[in-house]
C-alpha atoms as a PDB file:
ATOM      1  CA  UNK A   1      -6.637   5.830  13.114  1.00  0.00           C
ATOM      2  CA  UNK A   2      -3.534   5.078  14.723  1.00  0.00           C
ATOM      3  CA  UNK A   3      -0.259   7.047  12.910  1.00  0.00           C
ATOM      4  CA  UNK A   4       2.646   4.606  12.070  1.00  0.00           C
ATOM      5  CA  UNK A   5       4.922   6.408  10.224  1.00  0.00           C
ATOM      6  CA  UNK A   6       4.762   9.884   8.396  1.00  0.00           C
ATOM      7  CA  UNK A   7       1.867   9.429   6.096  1.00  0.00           C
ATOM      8  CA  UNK A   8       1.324   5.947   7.299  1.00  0.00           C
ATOM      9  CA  UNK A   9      -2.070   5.057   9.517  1.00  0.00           C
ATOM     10  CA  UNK A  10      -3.231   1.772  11.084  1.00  0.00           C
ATOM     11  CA  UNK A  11      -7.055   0.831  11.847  1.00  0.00           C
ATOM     12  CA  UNK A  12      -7.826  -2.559  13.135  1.00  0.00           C
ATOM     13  CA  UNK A  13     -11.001  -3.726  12.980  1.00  0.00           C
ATOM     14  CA  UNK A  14     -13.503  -7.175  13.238  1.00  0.00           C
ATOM     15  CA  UNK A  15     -13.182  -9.240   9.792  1.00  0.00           C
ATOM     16  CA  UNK A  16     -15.754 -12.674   9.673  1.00  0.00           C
ATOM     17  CA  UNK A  17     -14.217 -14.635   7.277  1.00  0.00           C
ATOM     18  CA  UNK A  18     -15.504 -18.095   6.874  1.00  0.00           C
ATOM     19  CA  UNK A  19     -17.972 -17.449   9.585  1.00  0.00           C
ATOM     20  CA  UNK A  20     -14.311 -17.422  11.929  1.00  0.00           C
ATOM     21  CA  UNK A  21     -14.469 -13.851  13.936  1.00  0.00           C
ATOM     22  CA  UNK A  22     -10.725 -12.306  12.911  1.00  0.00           C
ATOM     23  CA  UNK A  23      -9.746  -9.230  13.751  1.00  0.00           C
ATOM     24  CA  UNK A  24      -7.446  -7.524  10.373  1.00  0.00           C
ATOM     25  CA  UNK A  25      -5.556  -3.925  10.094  1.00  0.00           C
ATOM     26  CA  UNK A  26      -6.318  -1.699   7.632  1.00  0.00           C
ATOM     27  CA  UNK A  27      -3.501   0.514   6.226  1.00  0.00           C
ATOM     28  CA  UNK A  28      -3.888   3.764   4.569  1.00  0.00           C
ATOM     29  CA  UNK A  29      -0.793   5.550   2.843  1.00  0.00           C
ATOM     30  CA  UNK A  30      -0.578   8.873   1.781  1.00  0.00           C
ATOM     31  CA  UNK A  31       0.488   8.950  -1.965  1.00  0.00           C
ATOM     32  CA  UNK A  32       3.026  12.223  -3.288  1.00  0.00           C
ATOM     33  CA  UNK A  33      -0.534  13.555  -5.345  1.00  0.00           C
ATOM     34  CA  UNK A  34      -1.400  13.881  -1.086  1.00  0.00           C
ATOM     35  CA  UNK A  35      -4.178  11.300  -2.288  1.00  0.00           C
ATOM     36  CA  UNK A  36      -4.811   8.193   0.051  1.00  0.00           C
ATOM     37  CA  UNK A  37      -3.925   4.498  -0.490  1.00  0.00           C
ATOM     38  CA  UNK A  38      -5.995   2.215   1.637  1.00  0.00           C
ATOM     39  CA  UNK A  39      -4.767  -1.771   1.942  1.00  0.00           C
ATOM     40  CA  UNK A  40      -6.925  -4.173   3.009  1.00  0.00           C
ATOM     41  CA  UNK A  41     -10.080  -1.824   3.673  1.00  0.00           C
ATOM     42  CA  UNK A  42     -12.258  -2.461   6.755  1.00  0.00           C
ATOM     43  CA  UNK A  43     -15.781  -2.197   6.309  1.00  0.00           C
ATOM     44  CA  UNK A  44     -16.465   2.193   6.284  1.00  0.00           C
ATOM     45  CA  UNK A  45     -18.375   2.682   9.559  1.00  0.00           C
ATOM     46  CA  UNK A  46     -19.653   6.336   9.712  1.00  0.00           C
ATOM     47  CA  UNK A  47     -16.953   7.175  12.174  1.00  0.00           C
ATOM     48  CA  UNK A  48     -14.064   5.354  10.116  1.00  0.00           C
ATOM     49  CA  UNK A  49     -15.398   7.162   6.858  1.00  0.00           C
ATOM     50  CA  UNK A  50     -15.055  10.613   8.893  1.00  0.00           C
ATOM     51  CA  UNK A  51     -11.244   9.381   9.746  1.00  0.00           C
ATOM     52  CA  UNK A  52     -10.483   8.551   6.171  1.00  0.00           C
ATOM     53  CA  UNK A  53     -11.764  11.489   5.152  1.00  0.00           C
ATOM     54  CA  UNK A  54      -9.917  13.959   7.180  1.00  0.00           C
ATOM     55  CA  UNK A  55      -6.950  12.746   5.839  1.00  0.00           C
ATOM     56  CA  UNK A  56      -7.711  13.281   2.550  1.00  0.00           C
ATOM     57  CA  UNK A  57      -9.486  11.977  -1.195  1.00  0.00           C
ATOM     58  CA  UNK A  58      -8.936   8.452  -1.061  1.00  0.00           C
ATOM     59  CA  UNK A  59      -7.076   7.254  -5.033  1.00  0.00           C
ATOM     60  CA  UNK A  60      -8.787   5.321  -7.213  1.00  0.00           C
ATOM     61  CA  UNK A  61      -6.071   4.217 -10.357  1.00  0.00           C
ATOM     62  CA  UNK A  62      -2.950   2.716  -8.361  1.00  0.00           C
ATOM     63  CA  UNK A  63      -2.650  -0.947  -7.932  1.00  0.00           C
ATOM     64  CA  UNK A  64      -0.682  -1.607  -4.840  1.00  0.00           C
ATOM     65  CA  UNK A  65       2.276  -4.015  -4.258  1.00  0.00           C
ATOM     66  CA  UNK A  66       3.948  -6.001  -1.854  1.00  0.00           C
ATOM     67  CA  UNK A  67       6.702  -7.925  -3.087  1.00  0.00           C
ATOM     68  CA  UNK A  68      10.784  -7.989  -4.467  1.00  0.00           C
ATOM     69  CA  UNK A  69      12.000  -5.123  -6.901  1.00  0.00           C
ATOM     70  CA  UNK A  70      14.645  -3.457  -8.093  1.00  0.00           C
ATOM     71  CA  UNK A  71      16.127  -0.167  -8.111  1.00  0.00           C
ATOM     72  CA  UNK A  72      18.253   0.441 -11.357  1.00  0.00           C
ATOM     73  CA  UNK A  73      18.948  -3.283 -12.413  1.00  0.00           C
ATOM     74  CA  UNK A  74      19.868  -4.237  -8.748  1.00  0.00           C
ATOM     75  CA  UNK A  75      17.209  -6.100  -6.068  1.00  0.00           C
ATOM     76  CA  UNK A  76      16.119  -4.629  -3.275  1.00  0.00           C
ATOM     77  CA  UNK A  77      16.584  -6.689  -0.395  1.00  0.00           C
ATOM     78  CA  UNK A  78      13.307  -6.956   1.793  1.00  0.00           C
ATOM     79  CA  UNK A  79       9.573  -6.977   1.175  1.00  0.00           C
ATOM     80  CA  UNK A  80       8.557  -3.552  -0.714  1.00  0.00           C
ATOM     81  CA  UNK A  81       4.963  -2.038  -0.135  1.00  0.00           C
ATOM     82  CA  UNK A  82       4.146   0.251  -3.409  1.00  0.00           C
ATOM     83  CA  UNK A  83       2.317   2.027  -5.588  1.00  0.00           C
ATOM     84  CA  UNK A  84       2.575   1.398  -9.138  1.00  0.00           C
ATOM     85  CA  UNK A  85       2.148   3.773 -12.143  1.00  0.00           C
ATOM     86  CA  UNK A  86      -0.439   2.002 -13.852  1.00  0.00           C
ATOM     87  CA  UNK A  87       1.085   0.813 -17.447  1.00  0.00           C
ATOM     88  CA  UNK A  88      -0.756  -1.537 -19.423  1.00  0.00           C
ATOM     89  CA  UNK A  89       2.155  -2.571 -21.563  1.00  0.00           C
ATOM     90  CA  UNK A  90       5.348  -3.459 -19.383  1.00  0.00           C
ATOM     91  CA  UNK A  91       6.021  -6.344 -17.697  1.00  0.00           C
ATOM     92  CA  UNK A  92       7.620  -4.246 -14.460  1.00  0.00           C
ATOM     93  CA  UNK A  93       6.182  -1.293 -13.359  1.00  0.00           C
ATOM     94  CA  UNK A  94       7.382   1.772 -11.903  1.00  0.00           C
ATOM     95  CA  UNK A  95       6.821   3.093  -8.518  1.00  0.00           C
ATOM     96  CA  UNK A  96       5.142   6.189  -7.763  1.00  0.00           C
ATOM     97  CA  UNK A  97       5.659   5.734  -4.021  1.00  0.00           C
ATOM     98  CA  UNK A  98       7.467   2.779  -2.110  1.00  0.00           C
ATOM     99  CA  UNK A  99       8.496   1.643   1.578  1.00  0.00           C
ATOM    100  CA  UNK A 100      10.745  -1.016   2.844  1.00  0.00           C
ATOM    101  CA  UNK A 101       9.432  -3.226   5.644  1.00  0.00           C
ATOM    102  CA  UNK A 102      11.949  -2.629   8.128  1.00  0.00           C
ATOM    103  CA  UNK A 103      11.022  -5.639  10.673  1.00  0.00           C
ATOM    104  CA  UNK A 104      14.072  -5.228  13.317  1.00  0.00           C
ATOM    105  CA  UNK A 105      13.160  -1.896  14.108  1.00  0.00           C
ATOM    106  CA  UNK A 106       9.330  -2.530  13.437  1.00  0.00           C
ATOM    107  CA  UNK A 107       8.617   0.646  11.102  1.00  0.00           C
ATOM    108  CA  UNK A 108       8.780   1.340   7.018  1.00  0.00           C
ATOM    109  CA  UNK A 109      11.500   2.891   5.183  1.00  0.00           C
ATOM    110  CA  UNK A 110      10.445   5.421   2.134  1.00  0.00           C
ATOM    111  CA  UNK A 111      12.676   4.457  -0.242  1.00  0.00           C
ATOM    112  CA  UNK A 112      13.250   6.494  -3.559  1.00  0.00           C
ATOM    113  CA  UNK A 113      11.122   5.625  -6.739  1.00  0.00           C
ATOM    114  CA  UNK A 114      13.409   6.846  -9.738  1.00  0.00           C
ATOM    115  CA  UNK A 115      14.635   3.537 -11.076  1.00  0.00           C
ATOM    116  CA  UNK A 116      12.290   1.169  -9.028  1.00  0.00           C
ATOM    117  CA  UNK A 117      10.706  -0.873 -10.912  1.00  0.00           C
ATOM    118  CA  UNK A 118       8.065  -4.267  -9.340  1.00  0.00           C
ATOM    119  CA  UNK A 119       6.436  -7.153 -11.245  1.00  0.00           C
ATOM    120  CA  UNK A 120       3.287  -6.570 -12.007  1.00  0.00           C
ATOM    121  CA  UNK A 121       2.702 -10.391 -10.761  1.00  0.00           C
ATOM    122  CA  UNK A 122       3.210  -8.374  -7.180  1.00  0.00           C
ATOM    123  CA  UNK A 123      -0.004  -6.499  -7.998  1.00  0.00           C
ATOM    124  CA  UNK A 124      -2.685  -7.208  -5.243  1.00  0.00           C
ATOM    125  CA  UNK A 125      -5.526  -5.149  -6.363  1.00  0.00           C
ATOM    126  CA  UNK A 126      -8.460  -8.155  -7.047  1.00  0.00           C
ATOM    127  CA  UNK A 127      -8.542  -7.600 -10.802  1.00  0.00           C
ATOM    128  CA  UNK A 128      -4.684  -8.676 -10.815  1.00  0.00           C
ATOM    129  CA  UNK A 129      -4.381  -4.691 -11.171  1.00  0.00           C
ATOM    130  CA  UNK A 130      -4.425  -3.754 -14.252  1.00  0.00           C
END
């Protein structure tokens, strides 16, 4: 694993996709609960399992989100990487933990959660989320 950012990790790994030989990053985020987020999950190798795991349980009930929000009525300028609360009901959802994309200076930004709210049609989890 390769630290980022506080509670932010990188592993890049082969991906074959369409019989094309890729090469893809995973990230893994650590979560407030000190439970892990992993985006875009390599394939758990013995040795990347044993990584994972040292850092902590991995979550199993947050959809994840890249996208636009907004923070009290207001958008947030930049692509946000969150976690949602999960909440069947609601068109936005609110975050539980959230970064900016800072790209000048090539690292992410926590930003605060009380008021942030996402789309759900951010949501990238495979079963739309939720």
């Amino acid at each position: 694993m390769i630290p980022f950012a506080e509670g932010v990790w990188l592993e890049i790994g082969p991906a074959r996709i369409l019989g094309m030989r890729l090469t893809t990053t995973m990230t893994v985020l650590r979560l407030r609960d000190r439970s892990l987020l992993l985006h875009s999950p390599l394939a758990l190798t013995a040795e990347r399992r044993a990584a994972v795991e040292a850092l902590g349980p991995v979550t199993q009930d947050s959809p994840q989100f890249i996208g636009a929000c907004q923070l009290n009525g207001s958008d947030v300028a930049g692509t946000i990487i969150a976690v949602l609360k999960n909440d069947k009901d609601t068109k936005n959802l609110p975050a539980t933990v959230a970064w900016k994309i800072d790209e000048k200076r090539m690292k992410f930004i926590s930003l605060q959660t009380e008021g942030l709210q996402c789309p759900r049609s951010g949501i990238i989890t495979v079963d739309g989320g939720l």
